[in-house]
N, C-alpha and C. Protein backbone atom coordinates (compact mmCIF):
# COMPACT_ATOMS: atom_id res chain seq x y z
N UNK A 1 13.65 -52.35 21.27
CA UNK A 1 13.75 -52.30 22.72
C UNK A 1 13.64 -50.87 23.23
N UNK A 2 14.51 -50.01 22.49
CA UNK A 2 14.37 -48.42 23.25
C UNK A 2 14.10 -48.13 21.77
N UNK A 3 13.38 -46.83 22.16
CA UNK A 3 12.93 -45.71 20.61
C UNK A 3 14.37 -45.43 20.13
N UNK A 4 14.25 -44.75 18.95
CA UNK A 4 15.35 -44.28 17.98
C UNK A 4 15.78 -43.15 19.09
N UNK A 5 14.60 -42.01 19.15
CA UNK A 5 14.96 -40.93 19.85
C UNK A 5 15.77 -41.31 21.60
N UNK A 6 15.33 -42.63 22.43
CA UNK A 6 16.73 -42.62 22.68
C UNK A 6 17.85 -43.16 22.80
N UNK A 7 17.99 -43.94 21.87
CA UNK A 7 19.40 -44.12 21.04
C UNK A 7 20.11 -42.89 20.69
N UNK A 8 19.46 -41.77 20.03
CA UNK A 8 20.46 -40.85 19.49
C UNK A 8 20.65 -40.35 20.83
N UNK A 9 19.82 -40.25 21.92
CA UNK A 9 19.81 -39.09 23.08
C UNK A 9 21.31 -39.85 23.50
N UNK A 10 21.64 -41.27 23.46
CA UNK A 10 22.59 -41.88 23.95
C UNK A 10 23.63 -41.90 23.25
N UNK A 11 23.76 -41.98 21.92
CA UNK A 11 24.80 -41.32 21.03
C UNK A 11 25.17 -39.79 21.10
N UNK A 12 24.39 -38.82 21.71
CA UNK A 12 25.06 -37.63 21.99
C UNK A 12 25.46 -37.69 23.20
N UNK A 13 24.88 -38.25 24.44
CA UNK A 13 25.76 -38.36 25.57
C UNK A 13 27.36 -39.33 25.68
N UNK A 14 27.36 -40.20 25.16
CA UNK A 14 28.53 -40.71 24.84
C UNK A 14 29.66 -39.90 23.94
N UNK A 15 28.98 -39.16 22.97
CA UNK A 15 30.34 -38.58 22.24
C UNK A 15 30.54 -37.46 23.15
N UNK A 16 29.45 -36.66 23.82
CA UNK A 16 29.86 -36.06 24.50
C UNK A 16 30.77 -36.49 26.14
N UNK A 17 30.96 -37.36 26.60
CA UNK A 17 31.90 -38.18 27.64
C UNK A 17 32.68 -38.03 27.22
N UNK A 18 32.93 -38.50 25.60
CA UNK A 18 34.22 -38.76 25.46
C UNK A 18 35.00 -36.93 24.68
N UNK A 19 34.82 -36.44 24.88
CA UNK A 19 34.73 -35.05 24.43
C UNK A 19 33.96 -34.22 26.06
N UNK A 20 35.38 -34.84 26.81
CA UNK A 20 34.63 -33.54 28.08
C UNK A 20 35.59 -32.12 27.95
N UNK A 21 36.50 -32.07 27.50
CA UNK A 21 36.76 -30.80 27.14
C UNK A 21 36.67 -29.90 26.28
N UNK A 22 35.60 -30.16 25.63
CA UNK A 22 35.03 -29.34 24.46
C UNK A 22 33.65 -29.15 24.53
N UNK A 23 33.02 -28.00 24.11
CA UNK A 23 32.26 -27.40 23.44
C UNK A 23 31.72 -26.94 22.73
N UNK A 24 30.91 -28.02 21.50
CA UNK A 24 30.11 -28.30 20.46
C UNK A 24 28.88 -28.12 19.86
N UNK A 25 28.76 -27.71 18.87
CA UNK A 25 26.94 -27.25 18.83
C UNK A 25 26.24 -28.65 18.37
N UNK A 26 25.27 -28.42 17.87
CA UNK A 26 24.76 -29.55 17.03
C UNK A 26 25.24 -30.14 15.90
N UNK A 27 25.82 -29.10 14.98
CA UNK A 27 25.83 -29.96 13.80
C UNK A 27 27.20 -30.89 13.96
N UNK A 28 28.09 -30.36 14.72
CA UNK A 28 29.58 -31.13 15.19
C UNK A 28 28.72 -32.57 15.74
N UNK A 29 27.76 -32.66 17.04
CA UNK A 29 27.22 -33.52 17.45
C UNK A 29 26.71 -34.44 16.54
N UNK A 30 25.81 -33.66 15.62
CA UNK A 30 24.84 -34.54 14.74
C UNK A 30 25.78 -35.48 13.87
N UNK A 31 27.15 -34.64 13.31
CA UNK A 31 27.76 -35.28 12.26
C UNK A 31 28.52 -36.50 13.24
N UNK A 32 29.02 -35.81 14.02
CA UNK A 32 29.53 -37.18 14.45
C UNK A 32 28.60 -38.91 15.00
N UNK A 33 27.69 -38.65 15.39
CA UNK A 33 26.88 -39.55 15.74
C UNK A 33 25.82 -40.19 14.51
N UNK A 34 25.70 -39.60 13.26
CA UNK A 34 25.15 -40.07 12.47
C UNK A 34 23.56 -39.83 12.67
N UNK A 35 23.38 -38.56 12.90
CA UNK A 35 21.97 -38.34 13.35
C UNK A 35 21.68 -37.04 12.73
N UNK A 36 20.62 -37.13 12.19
CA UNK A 36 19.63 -36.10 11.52
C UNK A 36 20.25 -34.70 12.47
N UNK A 37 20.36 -33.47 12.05
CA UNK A 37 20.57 -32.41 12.81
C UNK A 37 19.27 -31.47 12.93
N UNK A 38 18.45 -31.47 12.67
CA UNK A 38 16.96 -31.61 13.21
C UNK A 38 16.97 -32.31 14.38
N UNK A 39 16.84 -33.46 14.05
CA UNK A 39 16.64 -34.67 14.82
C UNK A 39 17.45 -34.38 16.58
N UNK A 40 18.29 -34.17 16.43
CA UNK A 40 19.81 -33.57 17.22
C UNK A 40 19.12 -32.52 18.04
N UNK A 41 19.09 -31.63 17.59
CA UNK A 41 18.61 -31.16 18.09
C UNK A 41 17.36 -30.77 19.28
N UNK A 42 16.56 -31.15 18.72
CA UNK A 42 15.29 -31.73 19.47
C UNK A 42 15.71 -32.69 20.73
N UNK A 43 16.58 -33.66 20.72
CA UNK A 43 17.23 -34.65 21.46
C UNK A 43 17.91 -33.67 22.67
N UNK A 44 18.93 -32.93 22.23
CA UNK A 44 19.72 -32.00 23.04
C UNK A 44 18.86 -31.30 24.09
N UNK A 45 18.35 -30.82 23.59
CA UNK A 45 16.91 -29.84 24.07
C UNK A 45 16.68 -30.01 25.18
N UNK A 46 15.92 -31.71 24.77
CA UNK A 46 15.11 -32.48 25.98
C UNK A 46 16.41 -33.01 26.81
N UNK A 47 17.63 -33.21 26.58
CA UNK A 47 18.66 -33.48 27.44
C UNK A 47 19.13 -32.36 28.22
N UNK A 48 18.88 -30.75 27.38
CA UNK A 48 19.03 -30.04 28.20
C UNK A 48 18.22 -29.74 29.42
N UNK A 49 16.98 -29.90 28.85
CA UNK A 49 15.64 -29.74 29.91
C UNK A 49 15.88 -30.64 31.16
N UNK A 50 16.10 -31.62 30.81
CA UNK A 50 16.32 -32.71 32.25
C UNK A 50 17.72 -32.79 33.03
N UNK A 51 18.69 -31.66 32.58
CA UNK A 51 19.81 -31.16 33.23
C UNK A 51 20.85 -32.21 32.74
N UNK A 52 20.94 -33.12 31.77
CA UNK A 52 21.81 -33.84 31.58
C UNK A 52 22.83 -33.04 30.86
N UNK A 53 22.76 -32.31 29.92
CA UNK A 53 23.48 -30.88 29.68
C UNK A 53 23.18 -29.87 29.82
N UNK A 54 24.55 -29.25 28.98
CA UNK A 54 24.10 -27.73 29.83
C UNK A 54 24.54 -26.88 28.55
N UNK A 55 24.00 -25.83 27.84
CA UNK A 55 23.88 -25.32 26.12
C UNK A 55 24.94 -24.36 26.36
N UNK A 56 25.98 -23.56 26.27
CA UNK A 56 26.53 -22.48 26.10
C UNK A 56 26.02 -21.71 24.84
N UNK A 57 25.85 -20.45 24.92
CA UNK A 57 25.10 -19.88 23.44
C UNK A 57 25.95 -18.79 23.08
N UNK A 58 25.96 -18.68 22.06
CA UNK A 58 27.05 -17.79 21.17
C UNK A 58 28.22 -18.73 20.43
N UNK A 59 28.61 -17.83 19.42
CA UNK A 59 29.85 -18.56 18.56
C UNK A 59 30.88 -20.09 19.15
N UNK A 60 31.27 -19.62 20.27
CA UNK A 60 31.86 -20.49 20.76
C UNK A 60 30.73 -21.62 21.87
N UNK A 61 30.22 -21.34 21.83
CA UNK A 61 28.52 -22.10 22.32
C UNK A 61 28.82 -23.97 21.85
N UNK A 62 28.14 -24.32 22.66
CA UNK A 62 27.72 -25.66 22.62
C UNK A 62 27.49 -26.52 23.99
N UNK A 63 27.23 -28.03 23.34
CA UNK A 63 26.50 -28.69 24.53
C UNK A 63 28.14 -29.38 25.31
N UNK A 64 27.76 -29.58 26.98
CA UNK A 64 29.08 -29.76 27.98
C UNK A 64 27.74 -31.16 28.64
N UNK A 65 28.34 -31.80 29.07
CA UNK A 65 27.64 -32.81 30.54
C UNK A 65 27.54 -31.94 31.30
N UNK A 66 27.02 -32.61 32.34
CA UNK A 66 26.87 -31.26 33.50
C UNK A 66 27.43 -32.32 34.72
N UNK A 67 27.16 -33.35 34.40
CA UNK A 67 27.68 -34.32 35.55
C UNK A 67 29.38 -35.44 34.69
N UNK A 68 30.20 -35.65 35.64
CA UNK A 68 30.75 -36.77 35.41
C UNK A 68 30.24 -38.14 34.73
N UNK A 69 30.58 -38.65 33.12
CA UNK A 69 29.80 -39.85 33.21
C UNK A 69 29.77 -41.40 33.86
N UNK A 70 30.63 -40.81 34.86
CA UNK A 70 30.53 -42.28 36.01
C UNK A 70 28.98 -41.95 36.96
N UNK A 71 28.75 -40.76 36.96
CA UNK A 71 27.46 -40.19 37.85
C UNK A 71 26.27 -39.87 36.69
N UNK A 72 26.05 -40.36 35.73
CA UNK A 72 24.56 -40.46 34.68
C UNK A 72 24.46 -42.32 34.00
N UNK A 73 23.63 -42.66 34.51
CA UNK A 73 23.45 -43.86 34.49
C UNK A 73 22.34 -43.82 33.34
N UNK A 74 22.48 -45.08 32.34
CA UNK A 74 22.01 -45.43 30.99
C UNK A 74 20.66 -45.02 31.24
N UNK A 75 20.05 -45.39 32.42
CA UNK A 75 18.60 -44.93 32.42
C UNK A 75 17.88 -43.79 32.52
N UNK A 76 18.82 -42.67 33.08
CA UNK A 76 18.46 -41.18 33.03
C UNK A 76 18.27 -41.23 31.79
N UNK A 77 19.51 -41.25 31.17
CA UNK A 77 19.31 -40.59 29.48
C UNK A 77 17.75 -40.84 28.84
N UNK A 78 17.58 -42.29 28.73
CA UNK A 78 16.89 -43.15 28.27
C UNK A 78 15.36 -42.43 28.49
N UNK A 79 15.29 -42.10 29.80
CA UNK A 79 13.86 -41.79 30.74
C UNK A 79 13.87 -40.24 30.60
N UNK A 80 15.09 -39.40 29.68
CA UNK A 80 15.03 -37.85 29.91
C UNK A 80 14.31 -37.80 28.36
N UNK A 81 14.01 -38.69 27.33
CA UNK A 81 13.77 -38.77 26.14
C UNK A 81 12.46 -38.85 26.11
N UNK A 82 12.51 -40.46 26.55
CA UNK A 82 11.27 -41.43 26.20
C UNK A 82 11.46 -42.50 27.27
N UNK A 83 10.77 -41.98 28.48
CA UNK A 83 10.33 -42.60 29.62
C UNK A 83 10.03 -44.64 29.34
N UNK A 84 11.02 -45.65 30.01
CA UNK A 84 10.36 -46.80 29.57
C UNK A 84 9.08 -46.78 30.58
N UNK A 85 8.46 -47.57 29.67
CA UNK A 85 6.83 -47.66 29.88
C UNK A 85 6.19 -48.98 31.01
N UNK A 86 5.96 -48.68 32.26
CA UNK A 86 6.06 -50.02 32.69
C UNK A 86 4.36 -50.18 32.72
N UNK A 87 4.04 -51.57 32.93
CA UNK A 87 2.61 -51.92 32.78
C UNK A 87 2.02 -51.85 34.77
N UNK A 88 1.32 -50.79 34.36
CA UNK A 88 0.51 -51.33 36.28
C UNK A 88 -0.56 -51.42 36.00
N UNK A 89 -1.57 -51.37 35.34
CA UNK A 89 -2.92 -52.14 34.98
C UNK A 89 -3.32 -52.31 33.34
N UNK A 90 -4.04 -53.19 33.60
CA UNK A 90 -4.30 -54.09 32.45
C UNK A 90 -4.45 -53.21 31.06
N UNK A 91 -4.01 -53.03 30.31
CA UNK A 91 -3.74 -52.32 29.04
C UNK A 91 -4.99 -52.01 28.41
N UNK A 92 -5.73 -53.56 28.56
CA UNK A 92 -7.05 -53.58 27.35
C UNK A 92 -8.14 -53.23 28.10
N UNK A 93 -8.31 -52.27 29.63
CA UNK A 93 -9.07 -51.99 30.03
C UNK A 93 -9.97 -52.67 30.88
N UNK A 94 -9.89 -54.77 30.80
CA UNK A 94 -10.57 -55.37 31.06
C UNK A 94 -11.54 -55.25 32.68
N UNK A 95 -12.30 -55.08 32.48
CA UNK A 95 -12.82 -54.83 34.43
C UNK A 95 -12.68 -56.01 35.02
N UNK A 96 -12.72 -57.47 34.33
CA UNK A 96 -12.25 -58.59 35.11
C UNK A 96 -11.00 -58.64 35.96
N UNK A 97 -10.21 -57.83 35.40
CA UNK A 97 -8.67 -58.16 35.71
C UNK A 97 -8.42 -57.08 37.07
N UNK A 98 -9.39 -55.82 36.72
CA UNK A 98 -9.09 -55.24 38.23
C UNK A 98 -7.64 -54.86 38.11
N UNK A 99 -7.10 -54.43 39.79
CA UNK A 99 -5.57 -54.35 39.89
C UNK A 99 -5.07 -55.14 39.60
N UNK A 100 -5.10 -56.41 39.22
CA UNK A 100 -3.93 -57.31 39.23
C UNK A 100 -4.05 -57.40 37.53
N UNK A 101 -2.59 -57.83 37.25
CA UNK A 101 -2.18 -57.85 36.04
C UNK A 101 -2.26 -59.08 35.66
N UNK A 102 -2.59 -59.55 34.13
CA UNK A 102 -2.97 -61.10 33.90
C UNK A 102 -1.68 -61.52 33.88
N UNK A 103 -1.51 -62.91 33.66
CA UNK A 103 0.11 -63.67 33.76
C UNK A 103 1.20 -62.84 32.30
N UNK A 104 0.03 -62.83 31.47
CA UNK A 104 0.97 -61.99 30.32
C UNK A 104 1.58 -60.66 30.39
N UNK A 105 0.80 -59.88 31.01
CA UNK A 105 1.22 -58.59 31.68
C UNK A 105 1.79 -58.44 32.55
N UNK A 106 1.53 -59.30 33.59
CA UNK A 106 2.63 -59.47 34.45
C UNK A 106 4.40 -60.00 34.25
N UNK A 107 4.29 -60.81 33.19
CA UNK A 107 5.94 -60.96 32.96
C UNK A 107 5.80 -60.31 31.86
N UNK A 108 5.48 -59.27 31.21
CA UNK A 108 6.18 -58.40 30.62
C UNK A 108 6.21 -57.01 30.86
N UNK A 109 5.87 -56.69 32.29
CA UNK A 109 6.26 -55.87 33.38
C UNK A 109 7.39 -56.09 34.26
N UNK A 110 7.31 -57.59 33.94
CA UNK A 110 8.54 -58.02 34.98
C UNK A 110 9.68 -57.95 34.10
N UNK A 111 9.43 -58.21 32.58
CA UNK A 111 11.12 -58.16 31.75
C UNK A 111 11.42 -56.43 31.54
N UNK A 112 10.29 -55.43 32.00
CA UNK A 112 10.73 -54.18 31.45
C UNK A 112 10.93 -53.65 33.32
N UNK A 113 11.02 -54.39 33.78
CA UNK A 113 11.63 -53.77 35.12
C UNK A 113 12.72 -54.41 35.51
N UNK A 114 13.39 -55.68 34.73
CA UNK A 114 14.69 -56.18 34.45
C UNK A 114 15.18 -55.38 33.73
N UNK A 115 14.64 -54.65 32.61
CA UNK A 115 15.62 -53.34 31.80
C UNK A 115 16.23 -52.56 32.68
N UNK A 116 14.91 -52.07 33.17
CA UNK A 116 14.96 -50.73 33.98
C UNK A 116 16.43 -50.89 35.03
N UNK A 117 16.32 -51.68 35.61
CA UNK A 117 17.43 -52.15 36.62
C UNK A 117 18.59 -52.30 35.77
N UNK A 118 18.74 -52.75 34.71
CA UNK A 118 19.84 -52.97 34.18
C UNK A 118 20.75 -51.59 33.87
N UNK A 119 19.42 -50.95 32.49
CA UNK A 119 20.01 -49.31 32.39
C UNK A 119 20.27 -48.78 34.12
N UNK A 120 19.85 -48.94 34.61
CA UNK A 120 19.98 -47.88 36.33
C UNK A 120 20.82 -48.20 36.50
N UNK A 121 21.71 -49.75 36.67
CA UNK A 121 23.22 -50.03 36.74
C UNK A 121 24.02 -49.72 35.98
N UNK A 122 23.74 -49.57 34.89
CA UNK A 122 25.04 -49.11 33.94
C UNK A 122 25.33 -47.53 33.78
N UNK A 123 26.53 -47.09 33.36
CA UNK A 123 26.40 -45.50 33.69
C UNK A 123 27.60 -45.59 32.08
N UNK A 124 27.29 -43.83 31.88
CA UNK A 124 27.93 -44.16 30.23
C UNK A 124 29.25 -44.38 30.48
N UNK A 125 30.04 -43.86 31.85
CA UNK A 125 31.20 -44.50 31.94
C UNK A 125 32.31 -45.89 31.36
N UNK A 126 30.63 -46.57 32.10
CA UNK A 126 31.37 -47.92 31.34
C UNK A 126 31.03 -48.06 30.37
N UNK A 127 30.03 -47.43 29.92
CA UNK A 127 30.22 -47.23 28.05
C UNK A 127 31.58 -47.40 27.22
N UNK A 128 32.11 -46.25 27.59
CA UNK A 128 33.38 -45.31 27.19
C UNK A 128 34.68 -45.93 27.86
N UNK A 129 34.83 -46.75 28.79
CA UNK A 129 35.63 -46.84 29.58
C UNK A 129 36.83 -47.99 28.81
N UNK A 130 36.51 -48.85 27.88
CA UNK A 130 37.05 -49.52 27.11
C UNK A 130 38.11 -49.38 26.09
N UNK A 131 39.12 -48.74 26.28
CA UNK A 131 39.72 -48.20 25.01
C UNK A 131 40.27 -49.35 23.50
N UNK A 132 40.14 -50.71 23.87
CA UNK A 132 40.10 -51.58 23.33
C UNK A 132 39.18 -51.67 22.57
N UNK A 133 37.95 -51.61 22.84
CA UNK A 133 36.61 -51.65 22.27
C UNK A 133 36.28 -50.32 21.62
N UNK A 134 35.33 -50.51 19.82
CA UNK A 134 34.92 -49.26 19.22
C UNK A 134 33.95 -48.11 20.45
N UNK A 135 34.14 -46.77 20.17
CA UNK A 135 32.83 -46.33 20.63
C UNK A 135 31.41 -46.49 20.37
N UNK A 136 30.81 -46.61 21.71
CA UNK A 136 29.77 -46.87 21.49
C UNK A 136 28.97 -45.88 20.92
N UNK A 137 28.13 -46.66 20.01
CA UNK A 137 27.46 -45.64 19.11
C UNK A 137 27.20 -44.64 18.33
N UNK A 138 28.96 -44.72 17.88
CA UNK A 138 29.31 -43.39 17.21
C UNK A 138 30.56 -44.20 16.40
N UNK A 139 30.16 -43.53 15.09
CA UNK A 139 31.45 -43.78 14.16
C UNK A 139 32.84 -44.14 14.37
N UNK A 140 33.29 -44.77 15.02
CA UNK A 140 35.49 -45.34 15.35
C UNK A 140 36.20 -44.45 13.98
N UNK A 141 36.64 -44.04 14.59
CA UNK A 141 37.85 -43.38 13.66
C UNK A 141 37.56 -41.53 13.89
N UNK A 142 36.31 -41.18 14.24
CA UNK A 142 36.10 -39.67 14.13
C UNK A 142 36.38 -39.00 15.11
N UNK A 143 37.58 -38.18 14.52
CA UNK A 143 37.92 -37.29 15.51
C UNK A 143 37.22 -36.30 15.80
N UNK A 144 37.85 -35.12 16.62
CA UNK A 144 37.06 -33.87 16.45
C UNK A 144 37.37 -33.07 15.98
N UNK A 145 36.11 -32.36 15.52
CA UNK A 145 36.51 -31.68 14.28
C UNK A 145 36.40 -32.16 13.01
N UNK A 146 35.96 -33.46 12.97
CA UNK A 146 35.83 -33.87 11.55
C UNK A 146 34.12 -34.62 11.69
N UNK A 147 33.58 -34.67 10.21
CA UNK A 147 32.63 -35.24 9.87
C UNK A 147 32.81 -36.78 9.72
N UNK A 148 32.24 -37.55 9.35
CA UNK A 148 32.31 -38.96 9.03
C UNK A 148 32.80 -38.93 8.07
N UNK A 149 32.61 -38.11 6.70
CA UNK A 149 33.61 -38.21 5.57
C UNK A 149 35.20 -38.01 5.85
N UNK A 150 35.51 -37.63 7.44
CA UNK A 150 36.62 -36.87 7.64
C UNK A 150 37.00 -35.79 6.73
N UNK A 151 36.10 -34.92 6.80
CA UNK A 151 36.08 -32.98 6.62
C UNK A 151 36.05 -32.53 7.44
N UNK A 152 36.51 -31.84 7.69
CA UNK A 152 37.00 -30.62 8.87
C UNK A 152 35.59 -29.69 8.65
N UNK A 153 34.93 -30.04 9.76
CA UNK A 153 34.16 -29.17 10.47
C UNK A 153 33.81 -27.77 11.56
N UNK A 154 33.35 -26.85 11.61
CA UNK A 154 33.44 -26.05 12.79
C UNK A 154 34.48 -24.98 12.66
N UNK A 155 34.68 -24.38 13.70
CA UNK A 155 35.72 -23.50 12.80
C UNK A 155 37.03 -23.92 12.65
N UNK A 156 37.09 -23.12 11.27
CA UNK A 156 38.89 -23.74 11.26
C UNK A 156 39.83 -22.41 11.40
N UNK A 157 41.19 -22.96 11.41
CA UNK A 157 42.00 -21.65 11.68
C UNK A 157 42.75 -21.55 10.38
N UNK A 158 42.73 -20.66 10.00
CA UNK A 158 43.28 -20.06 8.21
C UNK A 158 44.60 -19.66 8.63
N UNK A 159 45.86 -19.88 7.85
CA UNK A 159 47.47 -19.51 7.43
C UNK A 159 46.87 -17.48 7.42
N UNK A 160 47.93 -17.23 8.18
CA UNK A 160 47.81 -15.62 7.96
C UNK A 160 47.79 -14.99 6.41
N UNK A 161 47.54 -14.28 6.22
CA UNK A 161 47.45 -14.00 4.97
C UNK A 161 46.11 -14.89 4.06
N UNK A 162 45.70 -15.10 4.04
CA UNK A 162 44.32 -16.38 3.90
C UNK A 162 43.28 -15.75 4.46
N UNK A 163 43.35 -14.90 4.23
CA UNK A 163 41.74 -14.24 4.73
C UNK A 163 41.58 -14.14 6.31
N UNK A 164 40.39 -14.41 6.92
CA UNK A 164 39.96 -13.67 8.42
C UNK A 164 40.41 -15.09 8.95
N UNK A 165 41.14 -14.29 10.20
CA UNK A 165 41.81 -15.99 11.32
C UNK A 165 41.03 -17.30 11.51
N UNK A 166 39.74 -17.13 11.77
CA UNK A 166 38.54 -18.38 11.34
C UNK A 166 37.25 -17.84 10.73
N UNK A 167 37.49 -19.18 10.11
CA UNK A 167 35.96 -19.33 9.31
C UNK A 167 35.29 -19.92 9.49
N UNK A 168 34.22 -20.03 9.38
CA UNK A 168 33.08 -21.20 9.86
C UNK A 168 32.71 -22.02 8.83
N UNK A 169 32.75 -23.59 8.95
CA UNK A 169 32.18 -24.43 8.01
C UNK A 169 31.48 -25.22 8.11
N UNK A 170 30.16 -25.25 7.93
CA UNK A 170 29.07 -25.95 8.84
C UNK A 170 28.96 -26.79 7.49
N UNK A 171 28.53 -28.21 8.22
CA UNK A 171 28.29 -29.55 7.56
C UNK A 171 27.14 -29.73 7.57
């Protein structure tokens, strides 16, 4: 129904909702969502490009929302990735068909503009809004700061005497 690329774009906006007071790079993102950090990346990017986040750069750097997720609705994300594709003339070029779309093209313009409406109503809010229900699209149980193996990721803070106050441990 939607590409991979945006599924993950929607697995980083959701962990990021639920993580609005923090500031994360990729590989924190990637590990938690179960997504290539390549992959993650590239995703972020194009989420940054279309203002859905916003990058802080340096050590303490990472990706923030830029909006409330009661105010980004399933279909931004979706359309800041990989635009859904709607049909307005005939695919196979036919010159018979002209502007109008044949009956087959026509209801399956009509079920991808039932999507469209659907993602446009939903916002990741009510994604997230369930505390009963797992998160969507991201591992249940991972906190922050930890990987899916639950390893402590990112920096950690070292016992005095233990070497320099943090260290960095990238996953």
């Amino acid at each position: 129904m939607i590409s991979q690329t945006a599924e993950y774009a929607l697995r980083a906006i959701v962990w990021l909702a639920g993580h609005p007071e923090t500031s994360l790079g990729t590989p924190h993102i990637a590990a938690a969502t179960h997504v290539p950090a390549g992959y993650m990346s590239k995703v972020l990017q194009a989420l940054a490009r279309s203002g859905l986040v916003v990058s802080q750069p340096g050590r303490r750097g990472g990706f923030q929302l830029t909006r409330p997720p009661s105010k980004i609705s399933v279909l931004e994300v979706i359309n800041s990735v990989d635009p859904i594709q709607r049909i307005h003339k005939c695919p196979l070029d036919l010159k018979s068909h002209g502007a109008k779309l044949c009956p087959l093209h026509r209801r399956l313009d009509e079920a991808m503009a039932s999507v469209e409406d659907a993602f446009a109503g939903s916002t990741i809010e009510e994604l997230i809004s369930d505390p009963t229900r797992p998160t969507p699209l991201c591992e249940s149980g991972v906190g922050l700061g930890q990987s899916l193996s639950g390893r402590a990721i990112g920096p950690q803070i070292t016992r005095p005497g233990k070497g320099p106050g943090i260290r960095g441990n990238q996953e």
